[in-house]
C-alpha atoms as a PDB file:
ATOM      1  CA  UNK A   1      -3.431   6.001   6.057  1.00  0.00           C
ATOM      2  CA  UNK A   2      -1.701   6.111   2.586  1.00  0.00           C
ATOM      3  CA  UNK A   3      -3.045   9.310   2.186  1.00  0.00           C
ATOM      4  CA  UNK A   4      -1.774  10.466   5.240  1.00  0.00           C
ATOM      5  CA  UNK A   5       1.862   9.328   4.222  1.00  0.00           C
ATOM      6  CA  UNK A   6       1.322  11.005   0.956  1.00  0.00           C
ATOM      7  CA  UNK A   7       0.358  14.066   2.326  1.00  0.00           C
ATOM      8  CA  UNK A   8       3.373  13.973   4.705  1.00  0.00           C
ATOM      9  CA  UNK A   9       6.365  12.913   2.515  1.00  0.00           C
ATOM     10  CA  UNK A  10       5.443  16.115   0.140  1.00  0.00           C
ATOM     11  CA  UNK A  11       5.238  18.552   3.528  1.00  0.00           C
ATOM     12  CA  UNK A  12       8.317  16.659   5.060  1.00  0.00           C
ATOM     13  CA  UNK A  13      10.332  16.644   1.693  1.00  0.00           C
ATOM     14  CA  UNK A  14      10.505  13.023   1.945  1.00  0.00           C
ATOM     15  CA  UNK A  15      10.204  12.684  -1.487  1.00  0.00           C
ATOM     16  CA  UNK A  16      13.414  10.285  -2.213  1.00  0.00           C
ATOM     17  CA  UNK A  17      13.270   6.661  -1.905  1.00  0.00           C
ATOM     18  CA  UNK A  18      14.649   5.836   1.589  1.00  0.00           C
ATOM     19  CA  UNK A  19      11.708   9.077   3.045  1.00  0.00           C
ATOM     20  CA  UNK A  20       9.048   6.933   0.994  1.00  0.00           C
ATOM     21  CA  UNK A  21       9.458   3.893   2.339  1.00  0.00           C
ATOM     22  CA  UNK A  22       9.847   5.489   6.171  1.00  0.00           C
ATOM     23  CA  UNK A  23       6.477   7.151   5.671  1.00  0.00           C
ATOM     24  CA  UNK A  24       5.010   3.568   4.844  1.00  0.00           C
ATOM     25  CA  UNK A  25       6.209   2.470   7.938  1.00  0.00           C
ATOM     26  CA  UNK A  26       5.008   5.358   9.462  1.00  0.00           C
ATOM     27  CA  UNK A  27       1.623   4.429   8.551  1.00  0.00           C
ATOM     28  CA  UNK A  28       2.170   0.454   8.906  1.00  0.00           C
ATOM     29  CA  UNK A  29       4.282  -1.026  11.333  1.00  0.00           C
ATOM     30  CA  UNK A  30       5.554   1.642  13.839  1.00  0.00           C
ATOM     31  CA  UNK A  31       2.589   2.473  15.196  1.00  0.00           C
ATOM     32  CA  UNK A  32       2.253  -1.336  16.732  1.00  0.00           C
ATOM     33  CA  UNK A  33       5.604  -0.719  17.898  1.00  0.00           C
ATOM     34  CA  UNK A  34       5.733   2.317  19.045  1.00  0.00           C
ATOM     35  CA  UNK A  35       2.699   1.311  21.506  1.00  0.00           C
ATOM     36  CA  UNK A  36       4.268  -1.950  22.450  1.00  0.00           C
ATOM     37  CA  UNK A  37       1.391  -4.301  21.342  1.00  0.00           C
ATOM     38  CA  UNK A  38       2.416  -7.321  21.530  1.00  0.00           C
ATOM     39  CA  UNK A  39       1.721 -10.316  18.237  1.00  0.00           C
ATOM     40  CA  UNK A  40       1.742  -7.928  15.347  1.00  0.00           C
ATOM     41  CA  UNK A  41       4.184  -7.761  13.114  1.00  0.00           C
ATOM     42  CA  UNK A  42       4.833 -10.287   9.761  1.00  0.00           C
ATOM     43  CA  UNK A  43       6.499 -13.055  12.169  1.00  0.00           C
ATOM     44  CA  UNK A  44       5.552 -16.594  13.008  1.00  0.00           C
ATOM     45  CA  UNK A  45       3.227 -16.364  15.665  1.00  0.00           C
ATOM     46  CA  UNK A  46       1.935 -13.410  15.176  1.00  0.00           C
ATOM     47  CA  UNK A  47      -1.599 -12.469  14.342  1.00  0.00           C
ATOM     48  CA  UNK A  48      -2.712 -12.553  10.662  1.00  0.00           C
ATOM     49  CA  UNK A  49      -3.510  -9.502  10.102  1.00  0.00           C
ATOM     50  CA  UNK A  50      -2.935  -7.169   7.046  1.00  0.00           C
ATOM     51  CA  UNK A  51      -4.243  -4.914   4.338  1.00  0.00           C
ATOM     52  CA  UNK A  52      -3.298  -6.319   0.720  1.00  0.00           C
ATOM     53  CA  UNK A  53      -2.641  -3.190  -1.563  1.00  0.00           C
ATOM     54  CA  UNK A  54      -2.602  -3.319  -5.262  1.00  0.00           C
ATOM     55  CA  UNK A  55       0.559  -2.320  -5.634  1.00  0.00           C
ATOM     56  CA  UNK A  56       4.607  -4.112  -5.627  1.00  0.00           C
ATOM     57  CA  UNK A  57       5.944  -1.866  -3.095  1.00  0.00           C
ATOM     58  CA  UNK A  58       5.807   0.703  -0.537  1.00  0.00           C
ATOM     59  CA  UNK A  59       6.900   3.443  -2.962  1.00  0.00           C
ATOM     60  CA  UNK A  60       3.992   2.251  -5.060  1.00  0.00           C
ATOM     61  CA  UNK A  61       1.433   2.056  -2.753  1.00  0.00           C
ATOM     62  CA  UNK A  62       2.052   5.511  -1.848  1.00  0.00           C
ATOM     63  CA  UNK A  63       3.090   6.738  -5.192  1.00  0.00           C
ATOM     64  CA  UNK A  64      -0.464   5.423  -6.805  1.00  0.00           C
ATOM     65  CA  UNK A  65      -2.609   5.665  -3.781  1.00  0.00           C
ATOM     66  CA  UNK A  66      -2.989   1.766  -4.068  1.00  0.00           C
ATOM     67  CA  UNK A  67      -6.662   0.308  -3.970  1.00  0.00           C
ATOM     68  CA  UNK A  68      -7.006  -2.442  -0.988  1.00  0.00           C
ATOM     69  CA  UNK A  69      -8.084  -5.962  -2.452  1.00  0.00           C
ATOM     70  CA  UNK A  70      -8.322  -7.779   0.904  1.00  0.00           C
ATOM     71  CA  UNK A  71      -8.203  -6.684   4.537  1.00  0.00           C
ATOM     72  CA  UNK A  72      -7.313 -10.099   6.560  1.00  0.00           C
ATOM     73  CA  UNK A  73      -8.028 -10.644  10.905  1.00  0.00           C
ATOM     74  CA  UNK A  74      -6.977 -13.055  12.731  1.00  0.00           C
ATOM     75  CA  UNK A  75      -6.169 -15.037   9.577  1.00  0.00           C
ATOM     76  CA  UNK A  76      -9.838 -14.818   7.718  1.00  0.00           C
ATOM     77  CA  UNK A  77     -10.226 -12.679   4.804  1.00  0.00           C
ATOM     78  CA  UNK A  78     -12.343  -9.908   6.251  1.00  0.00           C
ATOM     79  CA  UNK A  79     -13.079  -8.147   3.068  1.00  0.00           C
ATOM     80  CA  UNK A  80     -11.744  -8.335  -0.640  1.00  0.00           C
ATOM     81  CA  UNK A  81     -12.146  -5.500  -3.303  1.00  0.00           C
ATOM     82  CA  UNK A  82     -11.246  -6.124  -7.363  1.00  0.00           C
ATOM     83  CA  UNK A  83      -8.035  -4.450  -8.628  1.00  0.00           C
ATOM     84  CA  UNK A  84      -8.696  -1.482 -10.015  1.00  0.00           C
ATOM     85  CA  UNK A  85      -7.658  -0.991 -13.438  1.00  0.00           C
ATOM     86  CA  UNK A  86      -8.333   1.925 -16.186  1.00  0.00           C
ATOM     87  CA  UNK A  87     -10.339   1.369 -19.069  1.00  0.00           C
ATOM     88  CA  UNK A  88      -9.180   3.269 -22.279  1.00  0.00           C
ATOM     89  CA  UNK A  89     -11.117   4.463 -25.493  1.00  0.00           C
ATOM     90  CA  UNK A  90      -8.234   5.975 -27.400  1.00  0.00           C
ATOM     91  CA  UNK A  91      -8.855   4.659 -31.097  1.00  0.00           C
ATOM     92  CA  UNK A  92      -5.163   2.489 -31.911  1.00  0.00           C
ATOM     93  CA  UNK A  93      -4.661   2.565 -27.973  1.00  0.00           C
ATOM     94  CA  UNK A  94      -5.005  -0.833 -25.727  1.00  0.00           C
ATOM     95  CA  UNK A  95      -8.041  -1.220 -24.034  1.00  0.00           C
ATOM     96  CA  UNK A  96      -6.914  -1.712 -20.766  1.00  0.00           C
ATOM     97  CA  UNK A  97      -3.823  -0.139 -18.884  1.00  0.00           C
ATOM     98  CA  UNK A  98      -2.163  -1.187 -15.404  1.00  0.00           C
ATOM     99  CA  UNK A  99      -0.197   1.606 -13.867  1.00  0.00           C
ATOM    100  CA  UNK A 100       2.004  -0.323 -12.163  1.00  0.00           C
ATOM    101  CA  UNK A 101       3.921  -1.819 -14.599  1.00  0.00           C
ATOM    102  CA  UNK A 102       7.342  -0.066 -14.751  1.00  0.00           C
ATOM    103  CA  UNK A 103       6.900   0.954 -18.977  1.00  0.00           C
ATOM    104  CA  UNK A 104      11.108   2.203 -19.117  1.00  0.00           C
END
């Protein structure tokens, strides 16, 4: 679904900050919403489930096509994947590099 909301802020020219984070939701939390299921939602009393993203936010997620590192039901960790990271082999370059850390 990330790559759906990709794909759509570029076509919609949703490309500022406030059309980012509506095409997360687009792909997150509306769609419960919009079909009145009832329990979902990040609320007390609602059901645990989620898809962890490697990334801080929305924009992010979107932005880097963030990896999944856990899909939780009902609660129980369902799955879990290692955070992808790039491995460099640029002589007088680090080793390692993590794309989401804001470099400015």
């Amino acid at each position: 679904m990330l790559e759906v909301a990709h794909m759509g802020l570029h076509v919609a020219q949703m490309t500022g900050v406030d059309g980012m984070r509506a095409c997360f939701d687009a792909v997150t939390k509306n769609p419960a919403r919009i079909l009145g299921l009832e329990g979902y939602g990040i609320e007390v009393g609602c059901y645990a489930d989620c898809v962890v993203l490697d990334a801080r936010d929305p924009i992010e997620a979107i932005r880097l096509r963030a990896a999944r590192t856990a899909v939780v039901r009902r609660g129980k960790v369902a799955s879990r994947s290692p955070a992808m990271r790039a491995t460099l082999t640029l002589e007088g370059r680090p080793t390692e590099i993590d794309f989401r850390i804001d470099r400015r």
